[in-house]
C-alpha atoms as a PDB file:
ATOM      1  CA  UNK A   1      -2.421 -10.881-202.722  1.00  0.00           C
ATOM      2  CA  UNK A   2       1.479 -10.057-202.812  1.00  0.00           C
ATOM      3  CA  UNK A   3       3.309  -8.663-205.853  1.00  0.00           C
ATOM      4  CA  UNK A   4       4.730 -11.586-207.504  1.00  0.00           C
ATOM      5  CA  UNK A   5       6.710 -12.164-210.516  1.00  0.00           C
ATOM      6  CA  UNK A   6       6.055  -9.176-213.139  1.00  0.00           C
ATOM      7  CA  UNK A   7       6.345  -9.904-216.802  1.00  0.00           C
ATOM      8  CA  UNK A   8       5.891  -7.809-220.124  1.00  0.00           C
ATOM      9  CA  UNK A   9       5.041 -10.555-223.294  1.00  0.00           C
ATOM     10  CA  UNK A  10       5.880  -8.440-225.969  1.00  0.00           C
ATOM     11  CA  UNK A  11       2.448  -8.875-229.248  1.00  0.00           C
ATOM     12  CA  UNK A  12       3.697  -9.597-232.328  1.00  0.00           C
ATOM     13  CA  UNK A  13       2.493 -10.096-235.699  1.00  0.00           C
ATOM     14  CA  UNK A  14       4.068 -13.329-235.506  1.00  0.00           C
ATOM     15  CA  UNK A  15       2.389 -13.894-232.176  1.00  0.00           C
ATOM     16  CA  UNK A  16      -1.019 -15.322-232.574  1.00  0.00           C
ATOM     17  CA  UNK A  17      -2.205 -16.870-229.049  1.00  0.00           C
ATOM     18  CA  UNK A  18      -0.886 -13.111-227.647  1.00  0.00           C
ATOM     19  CA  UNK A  19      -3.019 -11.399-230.043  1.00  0.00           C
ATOM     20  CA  UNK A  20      -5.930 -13.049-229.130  1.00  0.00           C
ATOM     21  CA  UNK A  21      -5.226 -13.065-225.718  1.00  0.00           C
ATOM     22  CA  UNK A  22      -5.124  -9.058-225.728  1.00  0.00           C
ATOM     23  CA  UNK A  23      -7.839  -9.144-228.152  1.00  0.00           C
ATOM     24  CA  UNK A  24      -9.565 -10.859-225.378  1.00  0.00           C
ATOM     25  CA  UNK A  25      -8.634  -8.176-222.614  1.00  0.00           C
ATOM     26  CA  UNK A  26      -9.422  -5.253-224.981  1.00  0.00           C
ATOM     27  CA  UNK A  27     -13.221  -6.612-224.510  1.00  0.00           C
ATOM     28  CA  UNK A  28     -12.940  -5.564-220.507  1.00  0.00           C
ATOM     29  CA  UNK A  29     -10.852  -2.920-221.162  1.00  0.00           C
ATOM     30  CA  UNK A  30     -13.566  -1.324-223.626  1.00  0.00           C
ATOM     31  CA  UNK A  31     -16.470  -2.140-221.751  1.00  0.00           C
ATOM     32  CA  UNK A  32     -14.879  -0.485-218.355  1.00  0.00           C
ATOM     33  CA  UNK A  33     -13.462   2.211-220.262  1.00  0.00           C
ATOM     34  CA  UNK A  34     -17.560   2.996-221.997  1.00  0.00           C
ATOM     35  CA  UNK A  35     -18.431   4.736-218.338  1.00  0.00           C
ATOM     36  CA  UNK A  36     -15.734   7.715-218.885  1.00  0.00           C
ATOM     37  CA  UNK A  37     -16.044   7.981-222.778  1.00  0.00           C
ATOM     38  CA  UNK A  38     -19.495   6.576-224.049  1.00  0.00           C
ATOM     39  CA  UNK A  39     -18.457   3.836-226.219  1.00  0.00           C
ATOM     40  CA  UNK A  40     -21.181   1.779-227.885  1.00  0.00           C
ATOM     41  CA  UNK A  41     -20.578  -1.336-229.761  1.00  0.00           C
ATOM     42  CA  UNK A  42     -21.416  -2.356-233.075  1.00  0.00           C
ATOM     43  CA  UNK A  43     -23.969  -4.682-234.663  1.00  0.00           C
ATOM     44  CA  UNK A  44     -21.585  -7.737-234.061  1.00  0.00           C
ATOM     45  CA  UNK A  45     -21.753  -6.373-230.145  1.00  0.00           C
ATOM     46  CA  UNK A  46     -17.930  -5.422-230.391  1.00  0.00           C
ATOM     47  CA  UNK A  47     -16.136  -2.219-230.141  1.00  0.00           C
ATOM     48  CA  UNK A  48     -14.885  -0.496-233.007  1.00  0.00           C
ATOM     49  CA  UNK A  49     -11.369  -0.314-231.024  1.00  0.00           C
ATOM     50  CA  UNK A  50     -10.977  -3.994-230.749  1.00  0.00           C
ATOM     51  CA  UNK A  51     -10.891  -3.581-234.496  1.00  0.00           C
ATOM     52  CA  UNK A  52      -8.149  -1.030-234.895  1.00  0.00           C
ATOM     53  CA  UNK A  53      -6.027  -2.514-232.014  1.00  0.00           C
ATOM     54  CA  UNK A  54      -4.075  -5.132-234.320  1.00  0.00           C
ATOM     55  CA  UNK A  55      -1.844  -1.869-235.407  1.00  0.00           C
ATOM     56  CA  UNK A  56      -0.011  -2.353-232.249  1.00  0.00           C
ATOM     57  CA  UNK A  57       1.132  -5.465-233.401  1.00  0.00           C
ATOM     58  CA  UNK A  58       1.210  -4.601-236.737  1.00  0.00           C
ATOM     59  CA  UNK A  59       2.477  -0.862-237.661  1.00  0.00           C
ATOM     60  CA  UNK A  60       6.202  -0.061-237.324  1.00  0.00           C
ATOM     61  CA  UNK A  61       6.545   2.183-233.815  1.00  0.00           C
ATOM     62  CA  UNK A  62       3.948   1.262-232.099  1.00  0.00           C
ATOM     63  CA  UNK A  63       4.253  -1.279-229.020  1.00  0.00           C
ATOM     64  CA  UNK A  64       2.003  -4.155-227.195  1.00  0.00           C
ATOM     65  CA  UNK A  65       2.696  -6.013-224.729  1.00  0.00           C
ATOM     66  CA  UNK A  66       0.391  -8.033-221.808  1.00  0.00           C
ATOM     67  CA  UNK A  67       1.390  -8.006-218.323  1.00  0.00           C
ATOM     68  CA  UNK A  68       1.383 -11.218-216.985  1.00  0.00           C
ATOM     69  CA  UNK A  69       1.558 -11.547-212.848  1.00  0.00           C
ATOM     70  CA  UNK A  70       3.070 -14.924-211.801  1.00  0.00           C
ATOM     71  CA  UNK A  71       1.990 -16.287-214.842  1.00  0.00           C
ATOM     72  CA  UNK A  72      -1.171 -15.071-215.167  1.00  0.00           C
ATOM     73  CA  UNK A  73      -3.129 -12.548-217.793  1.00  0.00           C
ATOM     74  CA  UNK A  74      -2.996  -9.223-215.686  1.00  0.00           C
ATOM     75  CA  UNK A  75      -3.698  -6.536-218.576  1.00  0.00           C
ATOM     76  CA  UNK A  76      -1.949  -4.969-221.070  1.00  0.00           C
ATOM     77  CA  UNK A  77      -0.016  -1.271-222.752  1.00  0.00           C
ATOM     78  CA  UNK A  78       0.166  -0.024-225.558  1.00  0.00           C
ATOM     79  CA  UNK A  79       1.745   2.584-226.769  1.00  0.00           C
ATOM     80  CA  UNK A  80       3.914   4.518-229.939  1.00  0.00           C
ATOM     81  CA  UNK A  81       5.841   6.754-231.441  1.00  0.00           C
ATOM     82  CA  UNK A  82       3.714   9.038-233.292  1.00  0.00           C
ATOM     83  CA  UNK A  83       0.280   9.866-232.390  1.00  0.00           C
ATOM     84  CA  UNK A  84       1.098  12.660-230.192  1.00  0.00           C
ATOM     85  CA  UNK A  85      -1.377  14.795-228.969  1.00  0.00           C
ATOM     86  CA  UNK A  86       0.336  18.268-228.238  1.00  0.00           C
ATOM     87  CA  UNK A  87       4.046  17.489-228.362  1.00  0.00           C
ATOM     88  CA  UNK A  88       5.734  17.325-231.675  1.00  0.00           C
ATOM     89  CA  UNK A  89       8.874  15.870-230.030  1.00  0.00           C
ATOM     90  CA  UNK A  90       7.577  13.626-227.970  1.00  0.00           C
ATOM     91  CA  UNK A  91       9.354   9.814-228.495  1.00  0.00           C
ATOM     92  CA  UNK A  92       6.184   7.904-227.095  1.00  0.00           C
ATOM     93  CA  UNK A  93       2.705   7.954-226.733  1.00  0.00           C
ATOM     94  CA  UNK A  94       0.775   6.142-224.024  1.00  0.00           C
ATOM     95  CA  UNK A  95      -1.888   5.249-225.771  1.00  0.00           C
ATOM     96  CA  UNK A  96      -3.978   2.882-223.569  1.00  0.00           C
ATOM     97  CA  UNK A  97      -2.875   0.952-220.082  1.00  0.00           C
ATOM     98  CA  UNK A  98      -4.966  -1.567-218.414  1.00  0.00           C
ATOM     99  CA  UNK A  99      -4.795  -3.532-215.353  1.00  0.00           C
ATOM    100  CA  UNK A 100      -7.602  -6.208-214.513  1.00  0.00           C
ATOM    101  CA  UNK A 101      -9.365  -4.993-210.939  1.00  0.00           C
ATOM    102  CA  UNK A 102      -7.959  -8.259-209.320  1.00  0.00           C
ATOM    103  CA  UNK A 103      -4.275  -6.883-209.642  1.00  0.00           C
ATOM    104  CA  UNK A 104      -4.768  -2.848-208.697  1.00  0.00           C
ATOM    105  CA  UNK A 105      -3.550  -1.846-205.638  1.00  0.00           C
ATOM    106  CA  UNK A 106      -0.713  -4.137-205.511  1.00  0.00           C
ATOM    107  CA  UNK A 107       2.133  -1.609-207.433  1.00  0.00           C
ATOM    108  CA  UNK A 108       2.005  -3.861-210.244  1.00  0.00           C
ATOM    109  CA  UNK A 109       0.654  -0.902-212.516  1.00  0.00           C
ATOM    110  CA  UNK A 110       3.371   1.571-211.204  1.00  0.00           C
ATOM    111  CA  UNK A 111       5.897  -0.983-212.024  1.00  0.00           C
ATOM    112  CA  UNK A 112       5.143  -2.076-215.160  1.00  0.00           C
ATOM    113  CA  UNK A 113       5.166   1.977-216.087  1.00  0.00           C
ATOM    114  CA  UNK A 114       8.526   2.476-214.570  1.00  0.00           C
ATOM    115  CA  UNK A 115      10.000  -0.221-216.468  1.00  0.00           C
ATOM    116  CA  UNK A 116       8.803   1.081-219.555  1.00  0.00           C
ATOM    117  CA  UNK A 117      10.361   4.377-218.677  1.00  0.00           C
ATOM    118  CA  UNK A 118      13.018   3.515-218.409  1.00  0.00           C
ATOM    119  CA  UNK A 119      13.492   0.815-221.100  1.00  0.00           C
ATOM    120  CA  UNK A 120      12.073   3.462-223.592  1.00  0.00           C
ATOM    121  CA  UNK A 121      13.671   6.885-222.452  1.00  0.00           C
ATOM    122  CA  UNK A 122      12.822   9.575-224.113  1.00  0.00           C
ATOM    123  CA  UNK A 123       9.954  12.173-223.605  1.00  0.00           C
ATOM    124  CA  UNK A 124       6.401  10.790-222.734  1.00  0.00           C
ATOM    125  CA  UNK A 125       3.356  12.208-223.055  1.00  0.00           C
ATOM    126  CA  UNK A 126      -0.231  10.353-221.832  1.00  0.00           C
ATOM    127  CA  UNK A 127      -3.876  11.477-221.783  1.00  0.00           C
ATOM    128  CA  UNK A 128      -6.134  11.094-219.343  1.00  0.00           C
ATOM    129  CA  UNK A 129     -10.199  11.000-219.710  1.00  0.00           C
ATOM    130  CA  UNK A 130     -10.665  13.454-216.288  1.00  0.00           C
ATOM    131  CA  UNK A 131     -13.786  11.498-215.410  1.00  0.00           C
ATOM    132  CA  UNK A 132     -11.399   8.375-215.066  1.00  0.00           C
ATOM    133  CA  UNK A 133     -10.474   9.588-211.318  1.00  0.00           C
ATOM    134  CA  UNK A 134      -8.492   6.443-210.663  1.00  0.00           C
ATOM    135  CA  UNK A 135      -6.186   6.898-214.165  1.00  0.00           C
ATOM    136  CA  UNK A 136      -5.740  10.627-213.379  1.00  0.00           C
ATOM    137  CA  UNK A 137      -4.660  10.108-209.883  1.00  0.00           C
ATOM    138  CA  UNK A 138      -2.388   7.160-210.758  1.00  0.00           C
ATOM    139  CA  UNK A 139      -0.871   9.319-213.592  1.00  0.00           C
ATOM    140  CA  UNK A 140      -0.301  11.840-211.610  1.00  0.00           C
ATOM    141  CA  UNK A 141       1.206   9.881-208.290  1.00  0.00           C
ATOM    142  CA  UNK A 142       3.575   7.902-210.761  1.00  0.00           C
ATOM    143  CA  UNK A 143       4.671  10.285-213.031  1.00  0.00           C
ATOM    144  CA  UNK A 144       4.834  12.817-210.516  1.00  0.00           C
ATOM    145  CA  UNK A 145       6.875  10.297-208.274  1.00  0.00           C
ATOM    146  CA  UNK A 146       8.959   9.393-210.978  1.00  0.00           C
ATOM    147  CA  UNK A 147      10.203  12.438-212.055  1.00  0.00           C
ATOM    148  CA  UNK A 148       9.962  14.126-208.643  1.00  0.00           C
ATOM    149  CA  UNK A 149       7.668  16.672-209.704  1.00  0.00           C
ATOM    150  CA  UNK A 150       9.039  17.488-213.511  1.00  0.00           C
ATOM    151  CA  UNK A 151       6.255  17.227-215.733  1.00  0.00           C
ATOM    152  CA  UNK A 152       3.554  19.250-217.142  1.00  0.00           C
ATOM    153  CA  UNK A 153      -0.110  19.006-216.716  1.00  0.00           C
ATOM    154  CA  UNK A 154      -2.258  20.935-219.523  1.00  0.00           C
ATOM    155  CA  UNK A 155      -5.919  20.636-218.240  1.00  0.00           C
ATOM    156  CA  UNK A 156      -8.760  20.362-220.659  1.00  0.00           C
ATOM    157  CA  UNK A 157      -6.219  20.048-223.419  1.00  0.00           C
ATOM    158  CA  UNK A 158      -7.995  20.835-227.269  1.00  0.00           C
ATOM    159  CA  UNK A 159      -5.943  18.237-228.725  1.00  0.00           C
ATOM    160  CA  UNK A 160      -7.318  15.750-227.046  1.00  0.00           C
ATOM    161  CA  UNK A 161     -11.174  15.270-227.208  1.00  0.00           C
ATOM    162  CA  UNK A 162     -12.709  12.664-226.345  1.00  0.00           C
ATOM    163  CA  UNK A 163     -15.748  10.507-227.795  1.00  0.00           C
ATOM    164  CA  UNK A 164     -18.144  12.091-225.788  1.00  0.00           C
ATOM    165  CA  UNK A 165     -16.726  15.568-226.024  1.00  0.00           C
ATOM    166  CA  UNK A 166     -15.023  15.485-223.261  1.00  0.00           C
ATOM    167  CA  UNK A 167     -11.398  17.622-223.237  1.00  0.00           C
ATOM    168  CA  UNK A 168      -8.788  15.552-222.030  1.00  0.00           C
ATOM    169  CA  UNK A 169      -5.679  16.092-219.386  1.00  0.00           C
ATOM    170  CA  UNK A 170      -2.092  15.684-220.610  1.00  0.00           C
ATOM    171  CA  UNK A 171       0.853  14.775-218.917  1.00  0.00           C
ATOM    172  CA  UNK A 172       4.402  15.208-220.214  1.00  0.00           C
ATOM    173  CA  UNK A 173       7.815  14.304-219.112  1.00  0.00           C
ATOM    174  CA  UNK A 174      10.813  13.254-219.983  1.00  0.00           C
ATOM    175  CA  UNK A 175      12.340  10.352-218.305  1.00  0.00           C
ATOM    176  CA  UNK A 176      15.799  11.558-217.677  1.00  0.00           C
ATOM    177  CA  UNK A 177      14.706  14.017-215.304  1.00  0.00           C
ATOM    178  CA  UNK A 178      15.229  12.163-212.105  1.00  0.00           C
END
């Protein structure tokens, strides 16, 4: 498969198919994401995320949007502006970044972060689940890449604990560092 035509659909409030389409990829996010953090669902067999996503779309300062490749559903970000984890002047927040298995590999994930950088400058900070080897190495290549080395790396971080206990890695940068 070649890299085609990138897109970011912005998720509205107003946006109803969107919503349910990223409602929809939240289930495969969750369910790959319950081998690194323990995640059980409910009595309705859902996750108790898919229930809190809709501030995304919702709150003031925080962000959605789905990544579409060539026109199809490829995964989805989301981030914001104020659930930092160590940094109290931080601008953004990664808060969760998914690409569907059928579209890694390809650069469209390193893309679709570098756009964001730089569409949303500012200093970034994202956590990382260290038992998710593939998000902490592509973290690492792409920030590291994209701001040649100037970032910081706090291993085991308090701030960010996980479901399952688990002490999470933090990266932080700011994107005018290049």
């Amino acid at each position: 498969m070649e890299m085609g035509a990138i897109t970011l659909v912005p998720v509205t409030k107003e946006d109803t198919h969107e919503q349910g389409v990223l409602r929809n990829l939240l289930k495969m996010y969750c369910y790959e994401w319950s081998q690194y953090n323990h995640l059980e669902v409910d009595t309705d067999g859902t996750y108790a995320f898919e229930e809190h996503a809709s501030t995304y779309w919702t709150n003031e300062g925080n962000y959605a949007f789905l990544i579409s490749v060539d026109g199809q559903w490829a995964g989805f970000v989301l981030f914001d502006t104020h659930d930092f984890i160590t940094h109290t002047d931080c601008d953004y927040s990664m808060a969760e970044f998914f690409v569907m298995h059928a579209y890694r590999q390809y650069g469209i994930g390193r893309y679709v972060a570098t756009h964001l950088f730089e569409r949303f400058g500012g200093a970034w900070e994202i956590g990382c689940h260290p038992n998710n080897l593939s998000s902490v190495r592509f973290w690492d290549k792409v920030v590291g890449d994209y701001t040649l080395g100037n970032c910081e790396l706090m291993f085991s971080c308090p701030e960010l604990k996980y479901h399952d206990g688990t002490l999470g890695n933090v990266i932080s940068f700011h994107t005018d560092t290049q």
